[in-house]
Protein backbone atom coordinates (compact mmCIF):
# COMPACT_ATOMS: atom_id res chain seq x y z
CA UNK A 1 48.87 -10.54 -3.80
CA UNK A 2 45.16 -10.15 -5.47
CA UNK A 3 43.02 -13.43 -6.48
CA UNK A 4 44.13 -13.30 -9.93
CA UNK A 5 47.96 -14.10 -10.97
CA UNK A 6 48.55 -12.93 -14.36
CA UNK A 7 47.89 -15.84 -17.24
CA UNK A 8 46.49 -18.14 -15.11
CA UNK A 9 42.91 -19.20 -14.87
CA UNK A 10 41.15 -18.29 -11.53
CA UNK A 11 37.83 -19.05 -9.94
CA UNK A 12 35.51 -16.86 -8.03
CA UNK A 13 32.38 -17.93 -6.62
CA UNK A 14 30.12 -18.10 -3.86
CA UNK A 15 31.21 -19.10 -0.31
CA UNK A 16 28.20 -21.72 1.19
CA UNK A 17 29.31 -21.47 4.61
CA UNK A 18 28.32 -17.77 4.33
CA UNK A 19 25.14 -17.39 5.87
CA UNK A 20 23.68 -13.87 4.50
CA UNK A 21 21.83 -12.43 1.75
CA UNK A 22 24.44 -10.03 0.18
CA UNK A 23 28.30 -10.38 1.25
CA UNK A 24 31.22 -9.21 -0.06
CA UNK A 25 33.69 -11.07 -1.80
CA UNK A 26 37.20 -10.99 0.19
CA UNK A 27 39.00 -11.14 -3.60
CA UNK A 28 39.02 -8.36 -5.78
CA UNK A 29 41.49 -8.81 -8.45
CA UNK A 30 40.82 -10.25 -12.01
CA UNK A 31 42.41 -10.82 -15.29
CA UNK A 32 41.41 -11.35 -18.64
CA UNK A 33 41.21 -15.50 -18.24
CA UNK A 34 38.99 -14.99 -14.81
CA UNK A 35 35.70 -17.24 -14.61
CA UNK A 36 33.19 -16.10 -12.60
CA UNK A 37 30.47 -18.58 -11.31
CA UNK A 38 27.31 -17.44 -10.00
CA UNK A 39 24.95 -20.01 -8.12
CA UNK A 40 21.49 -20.79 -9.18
CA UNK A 41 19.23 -17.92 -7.68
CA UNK A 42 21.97 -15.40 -7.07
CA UNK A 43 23.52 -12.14 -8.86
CA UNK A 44 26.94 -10.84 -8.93
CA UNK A 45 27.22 -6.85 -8.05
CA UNK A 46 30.17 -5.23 -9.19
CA UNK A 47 31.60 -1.66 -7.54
CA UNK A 48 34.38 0.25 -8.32
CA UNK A 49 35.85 3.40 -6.47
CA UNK A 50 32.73 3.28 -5.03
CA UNK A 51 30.09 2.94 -7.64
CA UNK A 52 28.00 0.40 -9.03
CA UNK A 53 29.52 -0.94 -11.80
CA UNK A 54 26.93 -3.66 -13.56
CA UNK A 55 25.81 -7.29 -12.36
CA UNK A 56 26.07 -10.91 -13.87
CA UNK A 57 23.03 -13.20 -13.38
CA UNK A 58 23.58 -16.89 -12.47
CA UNK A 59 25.67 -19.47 -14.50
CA UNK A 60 29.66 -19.47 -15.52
CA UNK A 61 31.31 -16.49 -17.06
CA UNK A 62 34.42 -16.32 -18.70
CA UNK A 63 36.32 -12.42 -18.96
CA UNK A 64 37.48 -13.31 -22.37
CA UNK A 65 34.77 -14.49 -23.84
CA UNK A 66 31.41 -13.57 -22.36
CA UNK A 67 29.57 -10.59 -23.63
CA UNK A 68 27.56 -9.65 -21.04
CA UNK A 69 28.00 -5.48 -20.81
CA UNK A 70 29.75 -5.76 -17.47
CA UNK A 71 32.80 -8.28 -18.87
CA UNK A 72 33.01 -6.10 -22.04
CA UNK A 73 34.01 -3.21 -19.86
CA UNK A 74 36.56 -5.61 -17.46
CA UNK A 75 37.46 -6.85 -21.02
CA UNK A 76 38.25 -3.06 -22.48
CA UNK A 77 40.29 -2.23 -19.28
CA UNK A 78 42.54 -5.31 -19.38
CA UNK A 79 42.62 -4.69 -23.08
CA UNK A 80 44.13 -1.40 -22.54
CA UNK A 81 47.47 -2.76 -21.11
CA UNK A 82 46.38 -3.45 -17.34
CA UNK A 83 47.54 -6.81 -16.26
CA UNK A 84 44.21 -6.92 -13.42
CA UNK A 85 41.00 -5.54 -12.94
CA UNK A 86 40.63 -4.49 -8.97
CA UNK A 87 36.78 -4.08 -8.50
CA UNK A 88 34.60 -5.33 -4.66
CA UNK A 89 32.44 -8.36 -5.91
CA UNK A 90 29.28 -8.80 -3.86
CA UNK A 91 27.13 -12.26 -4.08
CA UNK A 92 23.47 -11.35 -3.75
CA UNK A 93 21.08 -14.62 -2.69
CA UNK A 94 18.17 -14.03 -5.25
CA UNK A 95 16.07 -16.73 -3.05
CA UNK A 96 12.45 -15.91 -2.20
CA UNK A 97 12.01 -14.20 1.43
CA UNK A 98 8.76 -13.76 3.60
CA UNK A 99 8.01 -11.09 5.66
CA UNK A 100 5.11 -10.24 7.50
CA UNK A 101 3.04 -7.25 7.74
CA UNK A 102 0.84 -5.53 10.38
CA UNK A 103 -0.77 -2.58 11.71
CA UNK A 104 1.26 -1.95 14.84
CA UNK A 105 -1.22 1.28 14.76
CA UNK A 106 -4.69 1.98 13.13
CA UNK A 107 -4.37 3.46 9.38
CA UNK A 108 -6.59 6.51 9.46
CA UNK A 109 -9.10 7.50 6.77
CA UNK A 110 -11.59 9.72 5.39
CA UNK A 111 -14.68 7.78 4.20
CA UNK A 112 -16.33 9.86 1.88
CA UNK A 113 -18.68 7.47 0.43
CA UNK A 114 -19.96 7.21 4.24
CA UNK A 115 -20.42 11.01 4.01
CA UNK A 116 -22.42 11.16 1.50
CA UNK A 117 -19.66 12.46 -1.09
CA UNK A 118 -20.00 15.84 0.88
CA UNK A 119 -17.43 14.98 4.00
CA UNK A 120 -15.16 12.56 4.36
CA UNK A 121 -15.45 10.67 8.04
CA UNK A 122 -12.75 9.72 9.86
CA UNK A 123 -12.11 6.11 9.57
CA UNK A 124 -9.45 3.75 10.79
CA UNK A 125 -8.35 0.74 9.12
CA UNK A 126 -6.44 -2.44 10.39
CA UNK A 127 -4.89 -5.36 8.66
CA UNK A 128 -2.35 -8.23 8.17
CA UNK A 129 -0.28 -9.90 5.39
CA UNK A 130 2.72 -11.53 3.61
CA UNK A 131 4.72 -10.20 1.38
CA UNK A 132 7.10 -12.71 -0.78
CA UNK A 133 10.13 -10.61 -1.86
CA UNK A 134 14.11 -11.69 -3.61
CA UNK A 135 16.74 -9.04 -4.30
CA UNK A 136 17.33 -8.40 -7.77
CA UNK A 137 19.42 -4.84 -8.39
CA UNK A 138 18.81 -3.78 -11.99
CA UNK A 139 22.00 -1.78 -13.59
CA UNK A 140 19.76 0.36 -15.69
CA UNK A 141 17.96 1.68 -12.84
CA UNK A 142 19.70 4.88 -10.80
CA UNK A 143 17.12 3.75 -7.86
CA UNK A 144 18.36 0.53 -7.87
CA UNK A 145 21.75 1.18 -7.67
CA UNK A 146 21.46 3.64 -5.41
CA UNK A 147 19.45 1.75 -2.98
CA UNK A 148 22.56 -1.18 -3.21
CA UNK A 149 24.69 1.32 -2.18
CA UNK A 150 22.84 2.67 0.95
CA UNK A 151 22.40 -0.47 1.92
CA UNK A 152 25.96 -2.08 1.89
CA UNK A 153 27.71 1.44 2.95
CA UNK A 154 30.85 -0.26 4.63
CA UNK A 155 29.63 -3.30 5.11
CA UNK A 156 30.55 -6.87 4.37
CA UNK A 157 27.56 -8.45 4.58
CA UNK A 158 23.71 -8.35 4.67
CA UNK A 159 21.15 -10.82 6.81
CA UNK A 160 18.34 -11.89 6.75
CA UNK A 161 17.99 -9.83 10.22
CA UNK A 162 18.87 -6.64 8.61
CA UNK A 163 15.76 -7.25 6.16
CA UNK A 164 13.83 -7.83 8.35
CA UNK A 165 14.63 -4.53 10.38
CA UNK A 166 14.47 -2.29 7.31
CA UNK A 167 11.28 -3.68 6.60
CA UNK A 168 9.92 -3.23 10.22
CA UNK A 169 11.03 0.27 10.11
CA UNK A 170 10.71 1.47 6.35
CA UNK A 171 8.57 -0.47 4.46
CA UNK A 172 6.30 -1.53 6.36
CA UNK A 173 4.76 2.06 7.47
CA UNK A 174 4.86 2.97 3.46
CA UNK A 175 2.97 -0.61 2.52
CA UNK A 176 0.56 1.22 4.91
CA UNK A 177 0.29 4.40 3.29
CA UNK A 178 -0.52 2.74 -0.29
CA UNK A 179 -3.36 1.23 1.73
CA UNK A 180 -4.77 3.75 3.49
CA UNK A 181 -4.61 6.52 0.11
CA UNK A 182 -5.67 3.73 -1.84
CA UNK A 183 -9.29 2.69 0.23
CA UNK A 184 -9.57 6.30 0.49
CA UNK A 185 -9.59 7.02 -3.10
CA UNK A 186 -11.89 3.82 -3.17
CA UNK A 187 -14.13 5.42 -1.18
CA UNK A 188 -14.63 8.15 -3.62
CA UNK A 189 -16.44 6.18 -5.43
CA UNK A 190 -18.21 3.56 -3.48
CA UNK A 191 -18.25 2.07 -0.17
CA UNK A 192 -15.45 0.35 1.31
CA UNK A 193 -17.45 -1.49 4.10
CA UNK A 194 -16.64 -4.88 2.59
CA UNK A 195 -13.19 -4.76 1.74
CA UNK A 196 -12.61 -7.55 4.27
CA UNK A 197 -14.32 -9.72 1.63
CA UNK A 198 -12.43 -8.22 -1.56
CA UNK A 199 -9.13 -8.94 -0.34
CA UNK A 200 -8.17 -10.85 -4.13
CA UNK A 201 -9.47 -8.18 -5.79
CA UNK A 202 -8.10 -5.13 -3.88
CA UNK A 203 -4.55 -7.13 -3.68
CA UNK A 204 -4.43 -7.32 -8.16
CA UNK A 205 -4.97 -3.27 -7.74
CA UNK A 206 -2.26 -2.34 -5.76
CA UNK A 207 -0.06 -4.67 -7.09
CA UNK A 208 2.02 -2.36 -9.59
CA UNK A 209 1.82 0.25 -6.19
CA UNK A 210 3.87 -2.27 -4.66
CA UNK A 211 6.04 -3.25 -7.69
CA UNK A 212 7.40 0.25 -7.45
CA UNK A 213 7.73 0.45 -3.69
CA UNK A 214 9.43 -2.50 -3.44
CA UNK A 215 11.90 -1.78 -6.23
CA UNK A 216 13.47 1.09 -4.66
CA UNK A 217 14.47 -1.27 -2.01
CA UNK A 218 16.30 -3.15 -5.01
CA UNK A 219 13.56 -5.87 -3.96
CA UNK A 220 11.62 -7.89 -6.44
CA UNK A 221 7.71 -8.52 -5.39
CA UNK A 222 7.24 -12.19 -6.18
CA UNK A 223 3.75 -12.05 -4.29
CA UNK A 224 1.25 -11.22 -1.55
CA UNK A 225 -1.28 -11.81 0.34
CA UNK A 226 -3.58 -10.11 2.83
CA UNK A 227 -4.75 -12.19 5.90
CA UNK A 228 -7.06 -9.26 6.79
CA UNK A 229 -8.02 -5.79 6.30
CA UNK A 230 -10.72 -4.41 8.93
CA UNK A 231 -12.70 -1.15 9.82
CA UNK A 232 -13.04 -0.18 13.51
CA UNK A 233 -17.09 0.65 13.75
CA UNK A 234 -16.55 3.88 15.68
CA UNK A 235 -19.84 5.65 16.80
CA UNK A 236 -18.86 8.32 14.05
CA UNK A 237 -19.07 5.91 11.32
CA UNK A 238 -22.56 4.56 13.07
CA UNK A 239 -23.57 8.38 13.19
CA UNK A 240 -23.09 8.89 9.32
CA UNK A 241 -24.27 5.37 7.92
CA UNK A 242 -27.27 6.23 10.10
CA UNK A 243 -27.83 9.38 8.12
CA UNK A 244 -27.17 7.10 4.71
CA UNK A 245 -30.15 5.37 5.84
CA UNK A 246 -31.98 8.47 6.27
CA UNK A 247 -31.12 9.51 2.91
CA UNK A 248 -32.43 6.53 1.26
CA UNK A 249 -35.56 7.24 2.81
CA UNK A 250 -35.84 10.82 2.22
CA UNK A 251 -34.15 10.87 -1.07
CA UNK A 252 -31.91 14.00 -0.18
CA UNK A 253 -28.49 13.66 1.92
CA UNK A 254 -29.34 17.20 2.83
CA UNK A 255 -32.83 16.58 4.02
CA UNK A 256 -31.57 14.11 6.24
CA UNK A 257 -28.77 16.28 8.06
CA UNK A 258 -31.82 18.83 8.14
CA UNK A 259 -33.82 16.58 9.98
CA UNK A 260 -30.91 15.30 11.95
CA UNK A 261 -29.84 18.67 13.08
CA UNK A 262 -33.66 19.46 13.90
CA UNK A 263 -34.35 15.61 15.93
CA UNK A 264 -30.95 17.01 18.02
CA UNK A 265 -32.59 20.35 18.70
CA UNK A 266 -35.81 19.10 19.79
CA UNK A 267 -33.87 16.74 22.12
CA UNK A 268 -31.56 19.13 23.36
CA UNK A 269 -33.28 22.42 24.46
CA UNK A 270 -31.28 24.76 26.23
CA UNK A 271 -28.06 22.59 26.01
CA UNK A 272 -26.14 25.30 23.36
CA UNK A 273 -28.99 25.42 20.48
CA UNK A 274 -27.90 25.06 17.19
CA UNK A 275 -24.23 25.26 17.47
CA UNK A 276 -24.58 22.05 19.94
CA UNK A 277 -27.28 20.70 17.59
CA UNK A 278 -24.71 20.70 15.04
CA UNK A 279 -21.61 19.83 16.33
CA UNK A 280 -19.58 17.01 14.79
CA UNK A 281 -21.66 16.82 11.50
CA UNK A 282 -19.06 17.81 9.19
CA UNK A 283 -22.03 20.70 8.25
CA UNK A 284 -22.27 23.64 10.54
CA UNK A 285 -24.60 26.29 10.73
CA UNK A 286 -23.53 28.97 10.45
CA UNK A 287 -26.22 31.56 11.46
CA UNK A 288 -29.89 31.94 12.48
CA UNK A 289 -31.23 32.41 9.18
CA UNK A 290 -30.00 29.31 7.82
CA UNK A 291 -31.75 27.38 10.64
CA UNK A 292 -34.92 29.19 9.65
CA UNK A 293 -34.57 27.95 6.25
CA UNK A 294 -33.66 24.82 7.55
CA UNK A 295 -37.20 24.27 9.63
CA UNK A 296 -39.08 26.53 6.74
CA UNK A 297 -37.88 22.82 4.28
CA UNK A 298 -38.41 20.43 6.57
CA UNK A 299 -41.98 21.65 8.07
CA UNK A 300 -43.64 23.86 5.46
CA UNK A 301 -46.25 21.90 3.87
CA UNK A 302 -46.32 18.55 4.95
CA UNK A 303 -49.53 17.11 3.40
CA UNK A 304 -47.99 18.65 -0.02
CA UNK A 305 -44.62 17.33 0.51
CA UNK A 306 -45.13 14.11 -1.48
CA UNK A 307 -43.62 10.69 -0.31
CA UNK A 308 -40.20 9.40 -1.51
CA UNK A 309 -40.50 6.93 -4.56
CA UNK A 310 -40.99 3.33 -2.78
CA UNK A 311 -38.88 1.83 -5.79
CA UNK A 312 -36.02 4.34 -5.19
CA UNK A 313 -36.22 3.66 -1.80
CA UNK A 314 -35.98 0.32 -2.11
CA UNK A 315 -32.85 0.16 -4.66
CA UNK A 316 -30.64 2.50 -2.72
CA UNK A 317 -31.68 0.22 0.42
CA UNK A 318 -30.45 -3.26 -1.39
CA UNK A 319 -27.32 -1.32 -2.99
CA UNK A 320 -26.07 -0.47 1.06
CA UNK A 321 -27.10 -3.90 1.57
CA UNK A 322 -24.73 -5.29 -1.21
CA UNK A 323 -22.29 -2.93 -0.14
CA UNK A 324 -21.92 -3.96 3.53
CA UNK A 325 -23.44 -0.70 4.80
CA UNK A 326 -26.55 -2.27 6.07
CA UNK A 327 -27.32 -5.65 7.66
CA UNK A 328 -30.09 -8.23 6.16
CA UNK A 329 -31.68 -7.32 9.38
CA UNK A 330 -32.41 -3.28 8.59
CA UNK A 331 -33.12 -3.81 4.84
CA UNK A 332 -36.40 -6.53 5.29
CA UNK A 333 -37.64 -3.89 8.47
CA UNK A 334 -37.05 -1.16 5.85
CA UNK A 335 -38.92 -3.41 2.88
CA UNK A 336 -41.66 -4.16 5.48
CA UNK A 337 -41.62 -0.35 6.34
CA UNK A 338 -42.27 0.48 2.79
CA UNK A 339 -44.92 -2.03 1.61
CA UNK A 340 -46.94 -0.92 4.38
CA UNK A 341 -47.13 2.75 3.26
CA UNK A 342 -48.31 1.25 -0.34
């Protein structure tokens, strides 16, 4: 016999000894005097021959008289001469969840701010957070619904466990991709060597990235935080922010690789030329004559070559200083270096 016996009022609501985020309802049968009640913080999901059928948000409904779009349809079948409406009635617990984040492996980047805008250097990030996160399955969304589906399949119930695996496995790895694509996009235009101290500010950014991911999990982002979010200070990255340096002085990113790729040369005579003098620069050279050209810009002419602009110097010096690209250290030796050419 279902739930429901025909003219009498029924009750259906939430079991509290049931200790799980989604479970399913063991009664299925209604009629058109049914009340359902749905606790404070928790949604009703309706399916039917295996499809999602609509939701009812928290409080007491009544079949008869409630016009939420879900009870007119139970309404219109009973209506129609059926004496009960059979349907699986999950209880969804719409209370707020943590779950942690990490970097179980390095996010890698390019960096192209670090290469001047003409490379991008390989970079890789770590971090830590929280993420907040309730269920809350929209009925006009096909992801939504969808997503309820794959997640209950056959079963009865969902746990806190089982969130926390999905998110372990699934989400996590793709909260790790909006990073990563996000700083590297950052990077396109401007450094990203002190996003450990624009955590705030980089979190309000990709907050609608999130929104979205979360949603197709039928998950609703209440809020999040990062604890952290480092670079690892490879010798690559030294390599490069060395040559940002250089530019600054010389006031050309390709004057410095020149002079790089001539310094390595000098120092390595006999130890593969210019192909060795070159390698790992993101550059190459490609043939003889282009070295030639190379030494013919960087030696031709010194006394006429005039000296880089002290003041321009000195502004792209403090703006990798405000940018976490230099240390207080290197910019007054740099500021010392310049006032004593004036």
């Amino acid at each position: 016999m279902g739930l429901f016996k025909k003219n009498v009022v029924e009750s259906i609501q939430r079991e509290h000894d049931v200790d799980a985020l989604i479970y399913l309802d063991p009664r299925e049968d209604f009629n058109t005097n049914s009340i359902i009640t749905v606790a404070p913080n928790e949604q009703v999901v309706f399916i039917k021959n295996g499809q999602f059928y609509g939701t009812l948000p928290s409080g007491r409904h009544e079949v008869k008289t409630e016009n939420y779009t879900v009870l007119s349809r139970i309404r219109n079948v009973l209506s129609g001469g059926a004496s009960t409406f059979t349907c699986q009635v999950y209880h969804v617990d719409m209370s707020e969840q943590n779950v942690n984040w990490g970097t179980g492996s390095a996010i890698e980047i390019q960096d192209f701010f670090l290469g001047g805008g003409v490379v991008g250097v390989p970079t890789l990030i770590r971090g830590a957070g929280e993420f907040r996160v309730r269920f809350n399955f929209n009925e006009d969304s096909d992801a939504s619904k969808t997503t309820f589906l794959r997640l209950m399949g056959s079963r009865s119930t969902y746990t806190h466990n089982d969130l926390s695996a999905i998110f372990r496995a699934q989400i996590s790895q793709e909260i790790s991709d909006v990073v990563g694509k996000s700083l590297e996009a950052r990077s396109r235009q401007g450094s990203i060597n002190a996003i450990s101290s624009q955590l705030k500010d980089f979190a309000t950014v990709l907050k609608p990235e999130f929104d979205r991911l979360f949603a197709d999990y039928g998950l609703e982002l209440v809020n999040f935080s990062f604890y952290n979010l480092t670079i690892d200070e490879t010798e690559e990255r030294k390599k490069y922010l060395d040559r940002l340096i250089a530019t600054a002085h010389t006031g050309s990113y390709d004057k410095a690789v020149q002079q790089e790729i001539l310094e390595n040369v000098s120092l390595n005579q006999g130890g593969g030329g210019i192909a060795g003098a070159g390698a790992g620069l993101g550059m190459g050279v490609a043939a003889a004559g282009t070295f030639a050209a190379m030494g013919a810009s960087a030696f031709a002419q010194p006394a006429a070559t005039p000296l880089p602009d002290p003041m321009e110097v000195l502004t792209k010096m403090k703006q990798m200083l405000d940018a976490g690209l230099i240390t207080q250290d290197i910019y007054d030796a740099k500021v010392k270096e310049v006032l004593s050419r004036m």
